[in-house]
Protein backbone atom coordinates (compact mmCIF):
# COMPACT_ATOMS: atom_id res chain seq x y z
CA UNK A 1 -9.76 -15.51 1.49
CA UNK A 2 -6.30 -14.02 0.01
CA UNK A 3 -7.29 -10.32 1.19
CA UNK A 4 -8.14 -12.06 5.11
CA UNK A 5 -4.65 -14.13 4.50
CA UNK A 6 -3.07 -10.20 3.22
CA UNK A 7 -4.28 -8.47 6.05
CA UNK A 8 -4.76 -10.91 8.88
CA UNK A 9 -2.06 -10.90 12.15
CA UNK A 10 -0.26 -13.47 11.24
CA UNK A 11 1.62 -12.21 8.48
CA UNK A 12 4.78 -10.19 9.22
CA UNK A 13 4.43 -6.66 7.91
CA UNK A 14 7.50 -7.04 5.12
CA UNK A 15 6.13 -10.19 4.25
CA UNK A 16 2.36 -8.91 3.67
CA UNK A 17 3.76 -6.02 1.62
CA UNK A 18 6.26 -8.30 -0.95
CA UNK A 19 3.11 -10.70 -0.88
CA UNK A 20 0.81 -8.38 -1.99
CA UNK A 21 3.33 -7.08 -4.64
CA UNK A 22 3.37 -11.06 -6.29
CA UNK A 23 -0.33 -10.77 -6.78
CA UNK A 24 -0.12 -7.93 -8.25
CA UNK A 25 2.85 -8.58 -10.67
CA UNK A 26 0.66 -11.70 -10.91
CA UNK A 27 -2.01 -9.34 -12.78
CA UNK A 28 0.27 -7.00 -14.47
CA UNK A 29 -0.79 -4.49 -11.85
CA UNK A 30 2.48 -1.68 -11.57
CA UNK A 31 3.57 -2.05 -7.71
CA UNK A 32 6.64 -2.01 -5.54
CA UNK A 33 7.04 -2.19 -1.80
CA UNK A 34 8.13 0.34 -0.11
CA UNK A 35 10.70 0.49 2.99
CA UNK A 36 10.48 3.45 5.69
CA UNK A 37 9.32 4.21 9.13
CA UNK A 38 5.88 4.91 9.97
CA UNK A 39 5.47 6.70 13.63
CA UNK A 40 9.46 6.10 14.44
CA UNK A 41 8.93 2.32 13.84
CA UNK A 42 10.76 -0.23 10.48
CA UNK A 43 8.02 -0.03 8.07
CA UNK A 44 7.09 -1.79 4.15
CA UNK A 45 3.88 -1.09 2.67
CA UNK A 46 3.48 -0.60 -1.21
CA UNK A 47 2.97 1.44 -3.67
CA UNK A 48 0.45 0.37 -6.20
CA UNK A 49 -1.15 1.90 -9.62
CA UNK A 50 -4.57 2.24 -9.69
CA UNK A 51 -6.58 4.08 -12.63
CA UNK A 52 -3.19 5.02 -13.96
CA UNK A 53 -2.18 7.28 -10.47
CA UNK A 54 0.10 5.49 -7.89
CA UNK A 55 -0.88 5.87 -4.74
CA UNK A 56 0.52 4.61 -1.00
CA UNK A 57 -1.33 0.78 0.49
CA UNK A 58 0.07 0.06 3.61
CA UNK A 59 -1.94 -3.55 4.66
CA UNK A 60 -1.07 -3.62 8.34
CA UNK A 61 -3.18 -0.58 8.79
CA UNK A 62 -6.04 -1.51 6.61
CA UNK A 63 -9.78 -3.63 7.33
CA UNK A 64 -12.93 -4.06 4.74
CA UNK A 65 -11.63 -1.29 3.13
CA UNK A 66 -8.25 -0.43 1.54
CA UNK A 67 -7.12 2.90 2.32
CA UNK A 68 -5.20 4.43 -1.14
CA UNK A 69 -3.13 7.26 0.09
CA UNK A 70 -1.29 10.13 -1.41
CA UNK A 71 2.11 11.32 -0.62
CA UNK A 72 0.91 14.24 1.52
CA UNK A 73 -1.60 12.47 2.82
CA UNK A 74 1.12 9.78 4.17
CA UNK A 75 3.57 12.61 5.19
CA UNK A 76 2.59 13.48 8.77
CA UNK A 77 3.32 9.67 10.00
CA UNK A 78 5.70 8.23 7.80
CA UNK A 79 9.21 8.51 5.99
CA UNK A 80 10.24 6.87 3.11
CA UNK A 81 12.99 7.92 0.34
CA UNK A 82 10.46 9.29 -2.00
CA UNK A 83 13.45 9.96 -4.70
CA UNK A 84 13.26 5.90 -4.95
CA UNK A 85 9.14 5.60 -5.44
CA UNK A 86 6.82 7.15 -8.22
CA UNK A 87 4.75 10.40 -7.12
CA UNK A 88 1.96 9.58 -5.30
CA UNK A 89 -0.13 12.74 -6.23
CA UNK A 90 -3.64 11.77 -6.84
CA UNK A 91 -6.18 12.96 -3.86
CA UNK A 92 -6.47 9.46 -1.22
CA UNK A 93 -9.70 7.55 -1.53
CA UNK A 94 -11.14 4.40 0.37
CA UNK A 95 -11.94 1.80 -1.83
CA UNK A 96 -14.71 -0.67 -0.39
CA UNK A 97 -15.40 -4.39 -1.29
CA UNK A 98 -17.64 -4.35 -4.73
CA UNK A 99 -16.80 -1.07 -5.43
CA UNK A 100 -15.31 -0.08 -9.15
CA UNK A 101 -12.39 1.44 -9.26
């Protein structure tokens, strides 16, 4: 129910991203949002540690699966002040409902 509520419509896109952040400070998970543009447009998503790499979780764009990005990977369609964020150098992997991480 709280990933439908994260990635449903009805929750504006800065909103989703400082959302997700509270769960995750909730579990001691490292993550911070993120403010850029993504294709020209005002953008948040978040940044998020997973297996001890950080990698790039924007929820607007995501489904079943959560998409975990790396800076290059995130490069041709969105701008951010990467001076302000950790590296994000890890290769991007989809991470699917059930699956360990």
């Amino acid at each position: 129910e709280m990933q439908r509520s994260l990635v449903g419509s009805e929750m504006c896109i800065r909103d989703r991203a400082m959302a997700y952040k509270a769960v995750c400070d909730a579990l001691n998970i490292p993550c911070q949002v993120v403010s850029g543009r993504f294709q020209g447009t005002d953008r948040c998503w978040n940044i998020v540690q997973v297996g001890g790499n950080y990698y790039h979780l924007d929820l607007s764009m995501q489904s079943e699966t959560l998409w975990l990005r790396s800076d290059e990977s995130m490069r041709s369609t969105y701008q951010w002040d990467a001076e302000g964020c950790p590296a994000c150098a890890a290769q991007s992997f989809i991470w699917r409902e059930g699956q360990k991480l």
